[in-house]
PDB file of N, CA and C in Angstrom:
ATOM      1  N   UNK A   1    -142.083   7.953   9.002  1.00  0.00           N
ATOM      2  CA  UNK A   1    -142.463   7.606   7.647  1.00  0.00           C
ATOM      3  C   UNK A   1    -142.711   6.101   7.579  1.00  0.00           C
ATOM      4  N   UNK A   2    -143.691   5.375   7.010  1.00  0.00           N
ATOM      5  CA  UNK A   2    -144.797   4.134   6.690  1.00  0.00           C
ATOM      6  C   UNK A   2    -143.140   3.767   5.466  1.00  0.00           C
ATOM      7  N   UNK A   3    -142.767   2.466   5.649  1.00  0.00           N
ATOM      8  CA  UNK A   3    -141.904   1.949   4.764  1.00  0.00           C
ATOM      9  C   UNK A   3    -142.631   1.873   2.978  1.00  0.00           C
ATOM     10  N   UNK A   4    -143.974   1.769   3.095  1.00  0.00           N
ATOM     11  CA  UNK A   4    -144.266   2.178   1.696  1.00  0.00           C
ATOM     12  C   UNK A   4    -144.133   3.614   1.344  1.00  0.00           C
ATOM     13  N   UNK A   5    -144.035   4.184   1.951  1.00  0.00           N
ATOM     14  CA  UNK A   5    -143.725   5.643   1.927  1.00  0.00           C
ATOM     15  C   UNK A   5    -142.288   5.781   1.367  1.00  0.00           C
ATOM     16  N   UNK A   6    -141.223   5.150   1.847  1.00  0.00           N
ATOM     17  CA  UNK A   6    -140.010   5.353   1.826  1.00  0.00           C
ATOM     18  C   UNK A   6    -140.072   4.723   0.295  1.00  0.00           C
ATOM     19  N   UNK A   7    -140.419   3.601   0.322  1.00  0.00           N
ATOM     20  CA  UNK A   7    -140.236   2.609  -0.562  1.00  0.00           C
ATOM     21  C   UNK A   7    -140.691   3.367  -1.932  1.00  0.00           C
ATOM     22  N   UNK A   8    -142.095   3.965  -2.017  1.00  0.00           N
ATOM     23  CA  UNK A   8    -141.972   4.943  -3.299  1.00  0.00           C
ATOM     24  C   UNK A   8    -141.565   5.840  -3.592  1.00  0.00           C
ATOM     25  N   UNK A   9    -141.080   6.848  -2.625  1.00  0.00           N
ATOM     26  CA  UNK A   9    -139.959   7.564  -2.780  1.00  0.00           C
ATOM     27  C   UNK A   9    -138.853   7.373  -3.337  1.00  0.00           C
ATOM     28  N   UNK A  10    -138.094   5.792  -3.272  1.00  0.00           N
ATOM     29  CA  UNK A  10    -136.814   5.247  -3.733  1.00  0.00           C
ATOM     30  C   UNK A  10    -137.485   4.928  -5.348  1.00  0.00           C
ATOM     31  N   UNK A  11    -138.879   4.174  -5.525  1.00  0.00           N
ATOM     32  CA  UNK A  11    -139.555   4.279  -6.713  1.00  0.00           C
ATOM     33  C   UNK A  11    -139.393   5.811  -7.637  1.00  0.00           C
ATOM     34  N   UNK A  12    -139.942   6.790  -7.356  1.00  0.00           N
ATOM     35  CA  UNK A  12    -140.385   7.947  -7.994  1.00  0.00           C
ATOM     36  C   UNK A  12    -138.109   8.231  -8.467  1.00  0.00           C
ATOM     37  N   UNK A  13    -137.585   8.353  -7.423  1.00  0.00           N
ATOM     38  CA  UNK A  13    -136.726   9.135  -7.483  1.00  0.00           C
ATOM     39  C   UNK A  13    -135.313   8.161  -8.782  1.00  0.00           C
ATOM     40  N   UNK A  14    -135.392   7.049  -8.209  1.00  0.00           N
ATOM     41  CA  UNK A  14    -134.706   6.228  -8.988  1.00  0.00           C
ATOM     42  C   UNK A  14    -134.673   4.660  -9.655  1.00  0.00           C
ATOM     43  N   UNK A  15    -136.774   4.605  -9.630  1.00  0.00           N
ATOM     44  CA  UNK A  15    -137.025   3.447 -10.543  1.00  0.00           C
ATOM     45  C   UNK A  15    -137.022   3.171 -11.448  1.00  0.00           C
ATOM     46  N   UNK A  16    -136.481   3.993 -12.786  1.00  0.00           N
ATOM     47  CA  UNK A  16    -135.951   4.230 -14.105  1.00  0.00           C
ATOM     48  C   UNK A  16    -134.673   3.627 -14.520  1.00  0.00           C
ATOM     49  N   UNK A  17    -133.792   3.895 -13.835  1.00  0.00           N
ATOM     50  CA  UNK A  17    -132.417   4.300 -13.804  1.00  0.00           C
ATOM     51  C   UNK A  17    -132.294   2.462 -12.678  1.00  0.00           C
ATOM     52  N   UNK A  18    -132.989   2.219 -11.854  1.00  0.00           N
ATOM     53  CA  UNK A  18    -132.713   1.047 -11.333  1.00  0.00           C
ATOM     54  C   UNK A  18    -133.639  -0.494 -12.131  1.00  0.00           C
ATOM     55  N   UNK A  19    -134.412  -0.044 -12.578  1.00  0.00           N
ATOM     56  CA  UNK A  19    -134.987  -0.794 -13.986  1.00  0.00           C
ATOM     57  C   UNK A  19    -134.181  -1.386 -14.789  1.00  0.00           C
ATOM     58  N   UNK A  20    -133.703  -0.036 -15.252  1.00  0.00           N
ATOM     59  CA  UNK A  20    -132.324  -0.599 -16.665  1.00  0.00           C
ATOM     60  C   UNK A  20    -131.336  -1.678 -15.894  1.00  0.00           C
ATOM     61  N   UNK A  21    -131.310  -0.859 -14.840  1.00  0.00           N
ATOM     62  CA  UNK A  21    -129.842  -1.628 -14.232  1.00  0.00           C
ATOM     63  C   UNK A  21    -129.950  -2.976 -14.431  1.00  0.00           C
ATOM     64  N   UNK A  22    -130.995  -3.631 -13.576  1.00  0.00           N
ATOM     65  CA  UNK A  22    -131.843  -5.006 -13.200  1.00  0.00           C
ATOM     66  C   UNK A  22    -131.276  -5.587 -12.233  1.00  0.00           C
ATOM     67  N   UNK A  23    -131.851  -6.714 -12.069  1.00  0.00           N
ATOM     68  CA  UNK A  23    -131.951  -6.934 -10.579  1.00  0.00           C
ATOM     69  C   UNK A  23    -130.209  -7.648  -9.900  1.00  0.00           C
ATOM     70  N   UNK A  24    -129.478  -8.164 -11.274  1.00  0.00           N
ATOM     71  CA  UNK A  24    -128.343  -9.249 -11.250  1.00  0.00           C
ATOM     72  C   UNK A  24    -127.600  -8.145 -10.357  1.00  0.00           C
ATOM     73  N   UNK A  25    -126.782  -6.435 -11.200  1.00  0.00           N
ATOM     74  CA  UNK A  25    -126.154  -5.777 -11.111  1.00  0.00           C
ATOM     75  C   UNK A  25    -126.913  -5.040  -9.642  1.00  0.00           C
ATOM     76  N   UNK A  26    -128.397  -4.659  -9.504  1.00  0.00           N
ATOM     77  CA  UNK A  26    -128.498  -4.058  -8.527  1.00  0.00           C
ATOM     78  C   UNK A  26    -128.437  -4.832  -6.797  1.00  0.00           C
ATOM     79  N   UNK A  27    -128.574  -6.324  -6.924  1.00  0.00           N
ATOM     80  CA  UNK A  27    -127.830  -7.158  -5.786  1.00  0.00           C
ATOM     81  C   UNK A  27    -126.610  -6.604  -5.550  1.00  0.00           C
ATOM     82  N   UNK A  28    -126.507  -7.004  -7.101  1.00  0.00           N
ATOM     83  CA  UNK A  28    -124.496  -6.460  -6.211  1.00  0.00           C
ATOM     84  C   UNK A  28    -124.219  -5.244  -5.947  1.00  0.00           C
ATOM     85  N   UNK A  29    -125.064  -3.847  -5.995  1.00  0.00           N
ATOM     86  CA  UNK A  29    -125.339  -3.156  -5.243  1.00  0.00           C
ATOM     87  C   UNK A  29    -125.663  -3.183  -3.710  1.00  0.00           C
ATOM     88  N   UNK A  30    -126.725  -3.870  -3.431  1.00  0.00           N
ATOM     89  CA  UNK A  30    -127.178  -4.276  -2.216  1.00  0.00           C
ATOM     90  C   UNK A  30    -126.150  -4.849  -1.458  1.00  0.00           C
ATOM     91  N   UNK A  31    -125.531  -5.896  -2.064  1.00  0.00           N
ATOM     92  CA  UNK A  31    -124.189  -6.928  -1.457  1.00  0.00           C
ATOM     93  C   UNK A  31    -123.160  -5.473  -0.725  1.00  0.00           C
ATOM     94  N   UNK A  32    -122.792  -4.861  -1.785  1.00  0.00           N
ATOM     95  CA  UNK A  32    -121.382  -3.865  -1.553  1.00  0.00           C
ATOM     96  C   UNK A  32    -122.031  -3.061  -0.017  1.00  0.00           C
ATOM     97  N   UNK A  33    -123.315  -2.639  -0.328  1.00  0.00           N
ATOM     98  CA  UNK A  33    -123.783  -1.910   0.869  1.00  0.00           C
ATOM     99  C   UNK A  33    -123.883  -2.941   2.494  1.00  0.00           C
ATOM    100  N   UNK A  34    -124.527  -3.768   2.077  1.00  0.00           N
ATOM    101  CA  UNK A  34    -124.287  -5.003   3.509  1.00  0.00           C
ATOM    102  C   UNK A  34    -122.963  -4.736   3.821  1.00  0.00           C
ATOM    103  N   UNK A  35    -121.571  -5.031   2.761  1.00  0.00           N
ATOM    104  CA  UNK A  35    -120.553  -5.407   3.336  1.00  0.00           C
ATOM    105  C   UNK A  35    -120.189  -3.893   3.834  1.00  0.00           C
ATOM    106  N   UNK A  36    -120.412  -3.038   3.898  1.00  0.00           N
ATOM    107  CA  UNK A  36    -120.047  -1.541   4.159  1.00  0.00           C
ATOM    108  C   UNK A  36    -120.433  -1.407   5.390  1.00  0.00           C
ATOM    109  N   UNK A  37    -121.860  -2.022   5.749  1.00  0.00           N
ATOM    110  CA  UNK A  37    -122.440  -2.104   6.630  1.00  0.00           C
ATOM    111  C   UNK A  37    -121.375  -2.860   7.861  1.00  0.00           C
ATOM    112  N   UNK A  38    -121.725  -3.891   7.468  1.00  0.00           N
ATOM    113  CA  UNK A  38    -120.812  -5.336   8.241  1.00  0.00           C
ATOM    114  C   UNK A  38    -119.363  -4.346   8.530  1.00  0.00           C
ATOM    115  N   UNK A  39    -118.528  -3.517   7.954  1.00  0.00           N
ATOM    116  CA  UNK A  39    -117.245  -3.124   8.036  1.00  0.00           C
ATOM    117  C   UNK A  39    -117.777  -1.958   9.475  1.00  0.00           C
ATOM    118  N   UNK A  40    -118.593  -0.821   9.085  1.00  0.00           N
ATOM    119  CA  UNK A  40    -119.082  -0.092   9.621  1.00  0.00           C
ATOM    120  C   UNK A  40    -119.334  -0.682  11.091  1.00  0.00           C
ATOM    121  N   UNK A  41    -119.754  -2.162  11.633  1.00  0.00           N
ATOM    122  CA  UNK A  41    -120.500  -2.786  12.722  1.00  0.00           C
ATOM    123  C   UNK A  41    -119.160  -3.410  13.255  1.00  0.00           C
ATOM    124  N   UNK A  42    -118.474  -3.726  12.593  1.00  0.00           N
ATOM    125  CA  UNK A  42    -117.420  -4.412  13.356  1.00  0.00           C
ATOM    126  C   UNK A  42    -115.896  -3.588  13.634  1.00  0.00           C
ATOM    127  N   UNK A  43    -116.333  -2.556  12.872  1.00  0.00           N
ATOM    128  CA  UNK A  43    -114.811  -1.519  13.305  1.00  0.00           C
ATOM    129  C   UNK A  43    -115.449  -0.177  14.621  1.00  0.00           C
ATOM    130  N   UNK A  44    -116.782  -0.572  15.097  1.00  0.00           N
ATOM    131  CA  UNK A  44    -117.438   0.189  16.423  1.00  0.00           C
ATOM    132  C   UNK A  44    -117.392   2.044  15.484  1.00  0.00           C
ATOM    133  N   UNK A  45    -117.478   2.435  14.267  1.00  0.00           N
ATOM    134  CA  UNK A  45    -117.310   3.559  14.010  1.00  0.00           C
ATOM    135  C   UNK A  45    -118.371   4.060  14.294  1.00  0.00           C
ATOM    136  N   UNK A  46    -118.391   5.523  14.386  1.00  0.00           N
ATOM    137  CA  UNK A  46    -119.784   6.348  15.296  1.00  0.00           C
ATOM    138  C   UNK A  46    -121.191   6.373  15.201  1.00  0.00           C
ATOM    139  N   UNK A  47    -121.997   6.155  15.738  1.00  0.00           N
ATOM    140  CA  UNK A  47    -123.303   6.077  15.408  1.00  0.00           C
ATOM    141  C   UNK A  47    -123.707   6.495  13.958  1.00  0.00           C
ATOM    142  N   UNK A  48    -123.074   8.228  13.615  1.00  0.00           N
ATOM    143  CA  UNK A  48    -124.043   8.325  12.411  1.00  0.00           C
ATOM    144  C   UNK A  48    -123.323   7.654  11.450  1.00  0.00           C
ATOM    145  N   UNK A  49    -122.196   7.545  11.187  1.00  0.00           N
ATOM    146  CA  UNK A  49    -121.481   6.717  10.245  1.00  0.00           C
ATOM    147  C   UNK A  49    -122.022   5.297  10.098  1.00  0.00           C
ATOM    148  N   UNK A  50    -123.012   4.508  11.031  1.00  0.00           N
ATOM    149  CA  UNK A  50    -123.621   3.632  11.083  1.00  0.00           C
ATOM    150  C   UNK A  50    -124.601   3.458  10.767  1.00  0.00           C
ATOM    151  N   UNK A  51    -125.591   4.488  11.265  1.00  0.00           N
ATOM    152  CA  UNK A  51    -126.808   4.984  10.502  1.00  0.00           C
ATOM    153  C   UNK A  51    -126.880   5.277   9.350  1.00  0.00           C
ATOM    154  N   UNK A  52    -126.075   6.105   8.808  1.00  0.00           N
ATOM    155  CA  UNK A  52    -126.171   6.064   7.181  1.00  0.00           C
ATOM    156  C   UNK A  52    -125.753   4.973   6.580  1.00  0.00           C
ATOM    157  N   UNK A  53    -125.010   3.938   6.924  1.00  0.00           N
ATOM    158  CA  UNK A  53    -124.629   2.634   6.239  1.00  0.00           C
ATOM    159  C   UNK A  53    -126.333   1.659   6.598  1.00  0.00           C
ATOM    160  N   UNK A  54    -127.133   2.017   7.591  1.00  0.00           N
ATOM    161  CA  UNK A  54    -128.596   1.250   7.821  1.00  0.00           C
ATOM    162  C   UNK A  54    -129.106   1.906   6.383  1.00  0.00           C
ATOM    163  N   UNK A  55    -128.648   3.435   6.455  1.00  0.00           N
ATOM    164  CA  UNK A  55    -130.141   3.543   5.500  1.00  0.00           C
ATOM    165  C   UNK A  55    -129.853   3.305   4.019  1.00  0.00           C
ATOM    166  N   UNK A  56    -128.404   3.385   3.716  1.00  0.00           N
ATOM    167  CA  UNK A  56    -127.948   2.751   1.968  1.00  0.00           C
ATOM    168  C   UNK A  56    -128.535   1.961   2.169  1.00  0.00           C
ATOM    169  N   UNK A  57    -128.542   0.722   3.251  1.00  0.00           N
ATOM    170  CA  UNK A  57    -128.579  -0.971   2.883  1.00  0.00           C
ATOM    171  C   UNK A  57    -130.135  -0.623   2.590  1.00  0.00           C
ATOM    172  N   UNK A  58    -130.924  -0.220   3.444  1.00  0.00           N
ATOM    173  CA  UNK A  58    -132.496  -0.158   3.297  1.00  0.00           C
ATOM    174  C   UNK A  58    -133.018   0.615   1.849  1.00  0.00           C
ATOM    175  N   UNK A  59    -132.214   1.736   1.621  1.00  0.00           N
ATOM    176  CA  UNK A  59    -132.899   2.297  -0.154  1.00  0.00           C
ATOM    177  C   UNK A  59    -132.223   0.941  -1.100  1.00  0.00           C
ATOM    178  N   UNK A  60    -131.609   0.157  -0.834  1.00  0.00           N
ATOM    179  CA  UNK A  60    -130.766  -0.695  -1.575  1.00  0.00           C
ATOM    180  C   UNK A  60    -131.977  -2.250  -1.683  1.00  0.00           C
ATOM    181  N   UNK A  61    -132.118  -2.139  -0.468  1.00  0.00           N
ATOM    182  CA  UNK A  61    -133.181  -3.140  -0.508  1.00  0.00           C
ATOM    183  C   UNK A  61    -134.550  -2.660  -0.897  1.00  0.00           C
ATOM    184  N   UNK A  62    -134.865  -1.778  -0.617  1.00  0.00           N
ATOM    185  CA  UNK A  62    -136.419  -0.615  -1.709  1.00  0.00           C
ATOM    186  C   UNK A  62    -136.182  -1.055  -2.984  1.00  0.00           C
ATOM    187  N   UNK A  63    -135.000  -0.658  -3.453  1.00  0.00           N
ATOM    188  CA  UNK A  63    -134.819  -0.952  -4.608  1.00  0.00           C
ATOM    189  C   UNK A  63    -135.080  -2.309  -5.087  1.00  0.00           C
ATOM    190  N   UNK A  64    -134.306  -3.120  -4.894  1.00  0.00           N
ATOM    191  CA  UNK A  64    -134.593  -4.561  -4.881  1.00  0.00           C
ATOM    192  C   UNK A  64    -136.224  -5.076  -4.960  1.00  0.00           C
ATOM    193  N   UNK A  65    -137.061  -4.331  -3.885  1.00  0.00           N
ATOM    194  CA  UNK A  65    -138.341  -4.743  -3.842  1.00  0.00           C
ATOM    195  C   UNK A  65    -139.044  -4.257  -4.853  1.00  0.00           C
ATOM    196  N   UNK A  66    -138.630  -2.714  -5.368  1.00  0.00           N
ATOM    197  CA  UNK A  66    -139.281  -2.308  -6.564  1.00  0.00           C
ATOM    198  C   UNK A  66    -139.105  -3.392  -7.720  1.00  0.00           C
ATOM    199  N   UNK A  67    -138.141  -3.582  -7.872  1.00  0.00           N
ATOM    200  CA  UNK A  67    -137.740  -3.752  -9.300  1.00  0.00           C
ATOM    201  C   UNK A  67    -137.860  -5.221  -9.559  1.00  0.00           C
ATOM    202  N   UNK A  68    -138.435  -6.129  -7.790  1.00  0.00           N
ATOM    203  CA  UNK A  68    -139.544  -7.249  -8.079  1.00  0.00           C
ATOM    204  C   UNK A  68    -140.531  -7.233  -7.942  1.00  0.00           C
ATOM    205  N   UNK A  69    -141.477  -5.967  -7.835  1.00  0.00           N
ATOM    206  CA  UNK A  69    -142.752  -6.118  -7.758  1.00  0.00           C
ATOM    207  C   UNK A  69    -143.241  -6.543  -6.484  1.00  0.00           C
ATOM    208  N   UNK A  70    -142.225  -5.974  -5.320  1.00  0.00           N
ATOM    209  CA  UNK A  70    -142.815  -6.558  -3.975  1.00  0.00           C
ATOM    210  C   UNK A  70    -143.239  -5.433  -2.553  1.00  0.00           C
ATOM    211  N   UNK A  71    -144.209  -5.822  -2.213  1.00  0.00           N
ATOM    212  CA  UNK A  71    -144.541  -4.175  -1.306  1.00  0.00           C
ATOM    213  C   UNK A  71    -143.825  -4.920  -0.037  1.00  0.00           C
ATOM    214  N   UNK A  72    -142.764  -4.116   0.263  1.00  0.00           N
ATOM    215  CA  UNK A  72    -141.895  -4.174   1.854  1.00  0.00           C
ATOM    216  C   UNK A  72    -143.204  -3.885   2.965  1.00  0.00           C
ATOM    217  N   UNK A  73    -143.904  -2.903   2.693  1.00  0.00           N
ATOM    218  CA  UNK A  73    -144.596  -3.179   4.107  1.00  0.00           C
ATOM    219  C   UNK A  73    -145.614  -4.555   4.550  1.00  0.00           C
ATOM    220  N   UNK A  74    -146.343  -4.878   3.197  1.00  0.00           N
ATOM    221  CA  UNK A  74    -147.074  -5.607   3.156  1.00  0.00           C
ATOM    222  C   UNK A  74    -145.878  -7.404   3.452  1.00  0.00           C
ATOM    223  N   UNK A  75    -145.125  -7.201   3.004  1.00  0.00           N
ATOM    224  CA  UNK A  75    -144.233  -8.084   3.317  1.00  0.00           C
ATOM    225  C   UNK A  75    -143.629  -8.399   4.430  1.00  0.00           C
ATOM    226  N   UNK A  76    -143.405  -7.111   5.460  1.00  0.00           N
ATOM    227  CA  UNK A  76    -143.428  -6.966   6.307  1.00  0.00           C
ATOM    228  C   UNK A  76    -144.504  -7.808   7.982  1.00  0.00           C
ATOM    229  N   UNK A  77    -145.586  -8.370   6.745  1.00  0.00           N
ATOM    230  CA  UNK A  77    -147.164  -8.656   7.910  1.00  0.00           C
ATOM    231  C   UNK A  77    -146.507  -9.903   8.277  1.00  0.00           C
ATOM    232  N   UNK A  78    -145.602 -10.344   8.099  1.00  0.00           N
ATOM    233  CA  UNK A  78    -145.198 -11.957   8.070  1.00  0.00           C
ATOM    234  C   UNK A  78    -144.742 -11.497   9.502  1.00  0.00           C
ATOM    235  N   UNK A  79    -143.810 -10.586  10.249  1.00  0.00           N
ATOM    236  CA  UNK A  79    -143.308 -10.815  11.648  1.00  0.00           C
ATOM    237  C   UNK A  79    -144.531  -9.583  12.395  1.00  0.00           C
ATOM    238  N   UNK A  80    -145.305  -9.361  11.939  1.00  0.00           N
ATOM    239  CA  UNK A  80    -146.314  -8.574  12.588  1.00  0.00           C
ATOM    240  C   UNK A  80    -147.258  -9.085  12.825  1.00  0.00           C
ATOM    241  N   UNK A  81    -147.943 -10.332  12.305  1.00  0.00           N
ATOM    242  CA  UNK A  81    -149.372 -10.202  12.173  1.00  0.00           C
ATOM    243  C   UNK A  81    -149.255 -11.198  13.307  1.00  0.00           C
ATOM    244  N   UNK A  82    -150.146 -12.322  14.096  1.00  0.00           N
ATOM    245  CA  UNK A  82    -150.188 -13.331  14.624  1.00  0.00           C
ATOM    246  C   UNK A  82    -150.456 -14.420  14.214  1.00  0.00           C
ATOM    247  N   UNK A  83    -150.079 -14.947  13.291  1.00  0.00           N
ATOM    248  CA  UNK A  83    -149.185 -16.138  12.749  1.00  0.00           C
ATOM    249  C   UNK A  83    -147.649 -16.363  12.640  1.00  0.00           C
ATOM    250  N   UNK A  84    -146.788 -15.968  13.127  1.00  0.00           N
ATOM    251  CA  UNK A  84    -145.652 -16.003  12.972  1.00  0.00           C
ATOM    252  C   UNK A  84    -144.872 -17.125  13.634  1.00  0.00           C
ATOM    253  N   UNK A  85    -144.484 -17.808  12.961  1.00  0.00           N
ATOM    254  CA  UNK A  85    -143.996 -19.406  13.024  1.00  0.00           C
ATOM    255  C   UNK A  85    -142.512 -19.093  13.524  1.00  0.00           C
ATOM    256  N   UNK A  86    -142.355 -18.844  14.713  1.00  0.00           N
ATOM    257  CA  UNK A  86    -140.620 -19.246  14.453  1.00  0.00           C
ATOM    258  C   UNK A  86    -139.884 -18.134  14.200  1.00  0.00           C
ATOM    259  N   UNK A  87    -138.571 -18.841  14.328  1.00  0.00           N
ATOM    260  CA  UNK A  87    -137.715 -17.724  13.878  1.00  0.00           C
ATOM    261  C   UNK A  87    -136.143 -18.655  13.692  1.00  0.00           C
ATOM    262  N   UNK A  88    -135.707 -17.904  12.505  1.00  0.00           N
ATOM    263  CA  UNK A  88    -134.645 -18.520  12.241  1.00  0.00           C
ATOM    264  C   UNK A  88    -133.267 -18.827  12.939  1.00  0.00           C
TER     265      UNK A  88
END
C-alpha cells in the first residue's frame, strides 16, 4: 500500500473525530505512541508487539498530516528525489 493510500484511509475512517480533537491534544497522542514505541524498542519485546507499536506511531502521524493539510508521500520526495542535502 502507496502511504497516500494509508494516509486516506486514516482520513476517511477518523478525520472527523481527529478534526475536533486538533492538532495540540492529537500530538499528545502521537507523543504517548512514540513513547510506547521507545518502551516497546528498549525492553527487546517480540517482533509483533513492535510492529504494532510502528504502525500506531504511523496512523498517529497520518493523522497529524491530515489535520495539517500535508501529503506524507509527497513529503516524503525530500529523501527520495536527488537533491537530498545531508542528513541529520
Amino acid at each position: 500500500m502507496h502511504i497516500s493510500k494509508f494516509q486516506q484511509l486514516i482520513l476517511e475512517k477518523y478525520g472527523q473525530r481527529d478534526r475536533e480533537r486538533g492538532t495540540s491534544a492529537t500530538f499528545m497522542w502521537f507523543i504517548e505512541e512514540v513513547g510506547e514505541l521507545a518502551t516497546a524498542l528498549a525492553s527487546n519485546d517480540k517482533t509483533d508487539e513492535k510492529a504494532g507499536e510502528f504502525a500506531d506511531v504511523f496512523a498517529w502521524l497520518c493523522t497529524l498530516a491530515n489535520i495539517s493539510n500535508v501529503d506524507l508521500e509527497k513529503a516524503c520526495k525530500k529523501y527520495t528525489s536527488n537533491n537530498v542535502e545531508g542528513f541529520k
